[in-house]
N, C-alpha and C. Protein backbone atom coordinates (compact mmCIF):
# COMPACT_ATOMS: atom_id res chain seq x y z
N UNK A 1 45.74 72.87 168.79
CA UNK A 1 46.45 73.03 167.53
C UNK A 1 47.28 74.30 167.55
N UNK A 2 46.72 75.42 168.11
CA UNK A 2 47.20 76.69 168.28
C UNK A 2 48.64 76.44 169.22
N UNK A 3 48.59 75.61 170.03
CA UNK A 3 49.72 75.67 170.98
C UNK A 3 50.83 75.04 170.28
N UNK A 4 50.62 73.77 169.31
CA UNK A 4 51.63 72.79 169.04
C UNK A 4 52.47 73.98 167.89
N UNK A 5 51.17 74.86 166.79
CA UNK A 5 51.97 75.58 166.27
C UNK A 5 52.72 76.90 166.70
N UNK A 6 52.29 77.29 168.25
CA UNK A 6 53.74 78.23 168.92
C UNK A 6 54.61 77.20 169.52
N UNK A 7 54.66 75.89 169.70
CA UNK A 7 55.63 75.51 170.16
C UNK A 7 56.89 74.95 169.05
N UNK A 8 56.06 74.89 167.73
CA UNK A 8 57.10 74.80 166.89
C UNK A 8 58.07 75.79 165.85
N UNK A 9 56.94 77.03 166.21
CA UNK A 9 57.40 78.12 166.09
C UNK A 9 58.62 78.41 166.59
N UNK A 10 58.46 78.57 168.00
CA UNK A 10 59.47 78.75 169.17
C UNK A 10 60.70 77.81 169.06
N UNK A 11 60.42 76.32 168.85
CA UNK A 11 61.69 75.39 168.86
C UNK A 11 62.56 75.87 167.65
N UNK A 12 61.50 75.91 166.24
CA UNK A 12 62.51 76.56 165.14
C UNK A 12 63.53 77.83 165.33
N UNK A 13 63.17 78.65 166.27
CA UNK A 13 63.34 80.07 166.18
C UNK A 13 64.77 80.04 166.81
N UNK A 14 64.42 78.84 168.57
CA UNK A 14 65.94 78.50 169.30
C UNK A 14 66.70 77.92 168.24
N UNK A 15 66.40 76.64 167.33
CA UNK A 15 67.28 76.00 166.73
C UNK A 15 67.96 77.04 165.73
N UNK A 16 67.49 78.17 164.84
CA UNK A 16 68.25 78.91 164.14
C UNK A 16 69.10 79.85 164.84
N UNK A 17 68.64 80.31 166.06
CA UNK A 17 69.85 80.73 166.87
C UNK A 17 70.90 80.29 167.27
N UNK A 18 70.72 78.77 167.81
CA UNK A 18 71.41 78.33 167.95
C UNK A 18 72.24 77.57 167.37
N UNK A 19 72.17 77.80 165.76
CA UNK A 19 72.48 77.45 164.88
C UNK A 19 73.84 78.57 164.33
N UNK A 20 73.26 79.88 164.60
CA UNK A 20 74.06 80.96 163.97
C UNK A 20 75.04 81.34 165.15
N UNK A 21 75.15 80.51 165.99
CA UNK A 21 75.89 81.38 166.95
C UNK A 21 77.35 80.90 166.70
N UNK A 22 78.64 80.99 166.87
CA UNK A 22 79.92 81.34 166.75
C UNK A 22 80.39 80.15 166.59
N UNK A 23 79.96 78.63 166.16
CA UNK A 23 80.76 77.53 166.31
C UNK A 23 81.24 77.19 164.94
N UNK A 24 80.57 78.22 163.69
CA UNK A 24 81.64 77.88 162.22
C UNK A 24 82.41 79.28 162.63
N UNK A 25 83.44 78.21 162.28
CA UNK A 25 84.89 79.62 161.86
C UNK A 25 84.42 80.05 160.90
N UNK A 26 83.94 79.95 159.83
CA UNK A 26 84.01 81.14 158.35
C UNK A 26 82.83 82.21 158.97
N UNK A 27 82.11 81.90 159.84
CA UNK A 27 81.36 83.31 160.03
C UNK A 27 82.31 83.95 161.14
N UNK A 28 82.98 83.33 161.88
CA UNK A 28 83.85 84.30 162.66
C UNK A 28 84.72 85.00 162.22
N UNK A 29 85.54 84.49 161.14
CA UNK A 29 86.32 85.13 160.85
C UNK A 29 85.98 86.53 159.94
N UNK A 30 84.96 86.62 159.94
CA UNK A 30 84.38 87.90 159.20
C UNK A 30 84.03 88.71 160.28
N UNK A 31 83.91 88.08 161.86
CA UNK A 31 83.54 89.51 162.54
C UNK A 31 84.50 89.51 163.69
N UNK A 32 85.90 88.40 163.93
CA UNK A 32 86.88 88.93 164.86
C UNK A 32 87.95 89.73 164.24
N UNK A 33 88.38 90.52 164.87
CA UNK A 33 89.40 91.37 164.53
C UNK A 33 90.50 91.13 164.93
N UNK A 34 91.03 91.06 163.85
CA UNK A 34 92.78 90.44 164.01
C UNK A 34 93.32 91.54 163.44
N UNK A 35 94.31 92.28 164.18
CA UNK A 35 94.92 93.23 163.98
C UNK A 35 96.40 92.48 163.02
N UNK A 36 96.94 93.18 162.39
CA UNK A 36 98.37 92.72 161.35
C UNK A 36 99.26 93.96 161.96
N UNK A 37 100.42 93.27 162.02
CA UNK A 37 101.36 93.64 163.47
C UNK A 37 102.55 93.95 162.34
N UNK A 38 103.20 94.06 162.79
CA UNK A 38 104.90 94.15 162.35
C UNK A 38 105.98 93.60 163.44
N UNK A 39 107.34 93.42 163.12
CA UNK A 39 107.55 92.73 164.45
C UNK A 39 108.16 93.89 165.90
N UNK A 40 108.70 95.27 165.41
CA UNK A 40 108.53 96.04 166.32
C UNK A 40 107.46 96.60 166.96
N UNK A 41 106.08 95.74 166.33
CA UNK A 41 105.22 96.08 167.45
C UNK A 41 104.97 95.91 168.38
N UNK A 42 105.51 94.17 168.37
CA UNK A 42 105.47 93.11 169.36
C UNK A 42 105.59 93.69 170.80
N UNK A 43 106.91 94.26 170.76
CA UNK A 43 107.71 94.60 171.54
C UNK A 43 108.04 93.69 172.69
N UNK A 44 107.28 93.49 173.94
CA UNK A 44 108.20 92.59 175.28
C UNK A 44 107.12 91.61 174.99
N UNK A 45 106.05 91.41 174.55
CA UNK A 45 104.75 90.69 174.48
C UNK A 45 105.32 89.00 173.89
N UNK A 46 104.93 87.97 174.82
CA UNK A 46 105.21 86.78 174.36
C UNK A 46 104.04 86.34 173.46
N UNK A 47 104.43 85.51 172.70
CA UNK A 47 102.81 84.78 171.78
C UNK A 47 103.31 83.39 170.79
N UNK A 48 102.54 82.84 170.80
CA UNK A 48 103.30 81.21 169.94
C UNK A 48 102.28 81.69 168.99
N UNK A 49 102.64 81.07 167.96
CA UNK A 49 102.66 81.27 166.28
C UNK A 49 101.71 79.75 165.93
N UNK A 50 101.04 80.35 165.53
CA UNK A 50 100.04 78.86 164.95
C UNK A 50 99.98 78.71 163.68
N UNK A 51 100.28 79.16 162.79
CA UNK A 51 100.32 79.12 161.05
C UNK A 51 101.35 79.86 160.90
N UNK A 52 102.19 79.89 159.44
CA UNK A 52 102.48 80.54 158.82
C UNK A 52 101.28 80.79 157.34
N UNK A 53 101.38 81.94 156.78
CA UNK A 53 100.31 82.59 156.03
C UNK A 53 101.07 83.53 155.14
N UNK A 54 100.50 83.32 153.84
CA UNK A 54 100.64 83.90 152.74
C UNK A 54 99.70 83.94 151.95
N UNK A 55 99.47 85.37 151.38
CA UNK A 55 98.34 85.52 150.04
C UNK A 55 99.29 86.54 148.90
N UNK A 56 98.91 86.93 147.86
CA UNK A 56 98.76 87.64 146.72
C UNK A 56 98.23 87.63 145.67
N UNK A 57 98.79 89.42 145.50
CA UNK A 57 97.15 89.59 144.92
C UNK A 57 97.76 90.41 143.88
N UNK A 58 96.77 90.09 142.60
CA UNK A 58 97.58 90.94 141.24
C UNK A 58 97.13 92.41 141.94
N UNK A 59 98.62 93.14 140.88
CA UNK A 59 98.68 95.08 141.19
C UNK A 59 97.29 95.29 140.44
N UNK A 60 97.00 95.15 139.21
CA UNK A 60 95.92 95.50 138.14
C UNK A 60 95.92 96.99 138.39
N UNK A 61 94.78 97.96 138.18
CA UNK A 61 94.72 98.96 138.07
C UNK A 61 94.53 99.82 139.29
N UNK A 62 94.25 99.04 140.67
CA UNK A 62 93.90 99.92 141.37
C UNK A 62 95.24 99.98 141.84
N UNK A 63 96.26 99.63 141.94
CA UNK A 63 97.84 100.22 142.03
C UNK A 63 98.30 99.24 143.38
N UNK A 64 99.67 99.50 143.51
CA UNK A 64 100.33 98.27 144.84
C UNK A 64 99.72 98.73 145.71
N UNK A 65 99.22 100.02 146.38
CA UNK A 65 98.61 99.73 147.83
C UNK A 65 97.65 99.47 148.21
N UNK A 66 96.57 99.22 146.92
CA UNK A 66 95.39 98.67 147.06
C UNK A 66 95.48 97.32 147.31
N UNK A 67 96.73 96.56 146.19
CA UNK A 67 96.65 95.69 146.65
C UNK A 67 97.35 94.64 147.36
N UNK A 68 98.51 95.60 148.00
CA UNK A 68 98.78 95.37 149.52
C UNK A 68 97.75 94.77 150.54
N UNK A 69 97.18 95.96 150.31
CA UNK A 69 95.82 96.17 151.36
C UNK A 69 94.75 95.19 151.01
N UNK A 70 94.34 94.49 149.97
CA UNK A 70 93.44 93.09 149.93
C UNK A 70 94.28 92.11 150.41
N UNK A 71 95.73 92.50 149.95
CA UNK A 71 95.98 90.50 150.51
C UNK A 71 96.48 90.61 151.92
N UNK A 72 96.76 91.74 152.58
CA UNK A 72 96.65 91.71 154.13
C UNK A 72 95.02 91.34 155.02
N UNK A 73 94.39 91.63 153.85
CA UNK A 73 92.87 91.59 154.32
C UNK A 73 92.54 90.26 154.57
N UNK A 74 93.16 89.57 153.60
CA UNK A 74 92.86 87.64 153.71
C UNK A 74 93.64 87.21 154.39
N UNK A 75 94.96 88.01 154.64
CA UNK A 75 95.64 87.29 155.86
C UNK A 75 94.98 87.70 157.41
N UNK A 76 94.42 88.62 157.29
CA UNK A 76 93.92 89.01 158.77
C UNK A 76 92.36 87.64 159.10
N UNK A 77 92.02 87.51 157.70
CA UNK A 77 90.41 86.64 157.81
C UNK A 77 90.82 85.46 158.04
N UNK A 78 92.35 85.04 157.44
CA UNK A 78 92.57 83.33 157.67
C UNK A 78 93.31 83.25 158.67
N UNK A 79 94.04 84.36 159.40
CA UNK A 79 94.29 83.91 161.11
C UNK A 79 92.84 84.03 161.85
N UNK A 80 91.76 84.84 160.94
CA UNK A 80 90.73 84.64 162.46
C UNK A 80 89.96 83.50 162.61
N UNK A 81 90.54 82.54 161.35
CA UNK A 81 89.67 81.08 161.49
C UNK A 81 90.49 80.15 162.09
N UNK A 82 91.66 80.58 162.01
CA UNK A 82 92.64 79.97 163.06
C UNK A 82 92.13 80.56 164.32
N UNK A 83 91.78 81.05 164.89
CA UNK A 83 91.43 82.31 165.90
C UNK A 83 92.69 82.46 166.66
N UNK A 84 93.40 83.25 165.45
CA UNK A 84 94.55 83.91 165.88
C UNK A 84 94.09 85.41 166.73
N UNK A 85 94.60 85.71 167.40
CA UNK A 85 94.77 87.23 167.65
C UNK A 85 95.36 88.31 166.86
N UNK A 86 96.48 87.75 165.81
CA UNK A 86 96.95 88.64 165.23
C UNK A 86 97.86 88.35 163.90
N UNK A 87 98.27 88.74 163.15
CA UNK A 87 98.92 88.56 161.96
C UNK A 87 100.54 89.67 161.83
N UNK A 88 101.28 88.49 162.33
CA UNK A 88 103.04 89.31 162.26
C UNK A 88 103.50 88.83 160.69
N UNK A 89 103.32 90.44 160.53
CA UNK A 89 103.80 90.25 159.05
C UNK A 89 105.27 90.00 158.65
N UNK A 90 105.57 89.46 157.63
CA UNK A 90 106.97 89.03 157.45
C UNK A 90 107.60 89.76 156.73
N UNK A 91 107.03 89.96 155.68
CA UNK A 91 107.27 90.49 154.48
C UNK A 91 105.90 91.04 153.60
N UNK A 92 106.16 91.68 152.76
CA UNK A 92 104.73 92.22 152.16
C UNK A 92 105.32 93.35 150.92
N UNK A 93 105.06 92.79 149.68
CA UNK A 93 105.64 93.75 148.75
C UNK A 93 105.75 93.22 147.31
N UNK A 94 105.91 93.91 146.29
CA UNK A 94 106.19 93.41 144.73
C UNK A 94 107.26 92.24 144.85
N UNK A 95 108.68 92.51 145.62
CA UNK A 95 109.65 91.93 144.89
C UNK A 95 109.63 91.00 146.83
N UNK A 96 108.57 89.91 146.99
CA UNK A 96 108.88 89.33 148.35
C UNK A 96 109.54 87.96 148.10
N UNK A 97 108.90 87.15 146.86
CA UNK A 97 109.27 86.05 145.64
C UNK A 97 109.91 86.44 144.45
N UNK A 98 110.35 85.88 144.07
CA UNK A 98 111.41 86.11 142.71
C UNK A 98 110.18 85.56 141.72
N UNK A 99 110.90 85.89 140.54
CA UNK A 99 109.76 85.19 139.17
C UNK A 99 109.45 83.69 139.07
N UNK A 100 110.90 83.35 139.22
CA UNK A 100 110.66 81.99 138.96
C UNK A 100 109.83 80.99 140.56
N UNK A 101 109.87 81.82 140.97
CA UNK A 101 109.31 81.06 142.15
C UNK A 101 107.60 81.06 142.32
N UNK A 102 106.96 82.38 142.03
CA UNK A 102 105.79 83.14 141.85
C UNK A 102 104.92 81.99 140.86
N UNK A 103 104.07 81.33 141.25
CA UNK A 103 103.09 80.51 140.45
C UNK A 103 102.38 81.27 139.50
N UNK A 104 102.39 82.93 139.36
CA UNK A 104 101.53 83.51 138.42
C UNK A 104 101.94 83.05 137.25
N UNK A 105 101.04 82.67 136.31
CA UNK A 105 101.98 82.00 134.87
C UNK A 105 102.02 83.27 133.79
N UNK A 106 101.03 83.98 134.47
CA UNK A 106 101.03 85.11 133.07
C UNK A 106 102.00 86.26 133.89
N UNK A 107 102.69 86.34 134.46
CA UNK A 107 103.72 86.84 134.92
C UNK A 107 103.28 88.41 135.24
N UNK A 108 102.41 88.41 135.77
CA UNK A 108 101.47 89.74 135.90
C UNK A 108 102.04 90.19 137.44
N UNK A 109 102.38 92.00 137.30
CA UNK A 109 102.33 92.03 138.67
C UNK A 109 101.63 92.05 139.82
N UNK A 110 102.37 91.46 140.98
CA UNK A 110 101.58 90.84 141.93
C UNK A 110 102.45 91.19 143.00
N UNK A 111 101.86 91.59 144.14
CA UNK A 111 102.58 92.08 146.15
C UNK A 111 101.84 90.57 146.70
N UNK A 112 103.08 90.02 147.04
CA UNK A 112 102.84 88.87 148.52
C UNK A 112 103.12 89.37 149.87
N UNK A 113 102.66 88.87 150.54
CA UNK A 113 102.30 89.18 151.88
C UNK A 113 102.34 87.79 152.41
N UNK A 114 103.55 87.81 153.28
CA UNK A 114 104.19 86.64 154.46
C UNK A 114 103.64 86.79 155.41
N UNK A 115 103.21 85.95 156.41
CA UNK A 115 102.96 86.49 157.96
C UNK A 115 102.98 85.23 158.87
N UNK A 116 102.60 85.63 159.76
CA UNK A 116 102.69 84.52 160.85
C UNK A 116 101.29 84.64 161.98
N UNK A 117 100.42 84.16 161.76
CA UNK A 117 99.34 83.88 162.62
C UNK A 117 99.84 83.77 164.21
N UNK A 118 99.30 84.61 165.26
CA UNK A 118 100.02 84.22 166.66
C UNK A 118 98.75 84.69 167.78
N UNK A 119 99.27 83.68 168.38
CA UNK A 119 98.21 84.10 169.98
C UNK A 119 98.95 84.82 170.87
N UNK A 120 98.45 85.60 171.28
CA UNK A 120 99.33 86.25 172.53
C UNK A 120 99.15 85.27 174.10
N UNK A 121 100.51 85.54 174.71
CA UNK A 121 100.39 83.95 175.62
C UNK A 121 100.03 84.64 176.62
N UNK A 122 99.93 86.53 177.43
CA UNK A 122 99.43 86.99 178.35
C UNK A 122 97.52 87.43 178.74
């Protein structure tokens, strides 16, 4: 009896490992690092583009570079479920959409952030 319950011990223990290990994207994308580029960073480096990507995020109180800095944050997490390498930003700023284009209905300010998900091909 003692043995059947370390052997089911043990099978549970592989199966949750092998359960947690890297085959959902939403847990990867919380621990690969995708750097957000600009396009003079590129420089001679070839890479094909697998998404285009956009987020925004209301200004509210913590001011535009805070929240610059969240909606670059979701663009860096949704190229790493693409398992992009990197995020070439396009654009990123208050005025990137016009009003009428901007789905916010309460017309609140808001910084979008364009980019382009890419693998590097070297």
């Amino acid at each position: 009896m003692r043995k059947i319950l370390v052997l089911v011990a043990l099978l549970a223990l592989a199966w949750g490992c092998g359960s947690s290990s890297s085959s959902d994207p939403n847990l990867d994308a919380w621990t690969k690092e995708v750097r957000v580029i600009t396009p003079d960073q590129v420089g001679d480096r070839q890479y094909e583009q697998i998404a285009g990507l956009e987020e925004q995020e209301r200004i509210g109180g913590s001011g535009e570079d805070n929240a610059i800095s969240s909606a670059k944050m979701r663009l860096r997490r949704a190229a790493a479920k693409l398992d992009a390498d990197a995020v070439l930003i396009i654009a990123c700023g208050r005025y990137v959409r016009s009003m009428e284009k901007n789905p916010n209905p309460y017309n609140e300010p808001t910084v979008v952030c364009q980019g382009a998900a890419i693998r590097w091909m070297d």
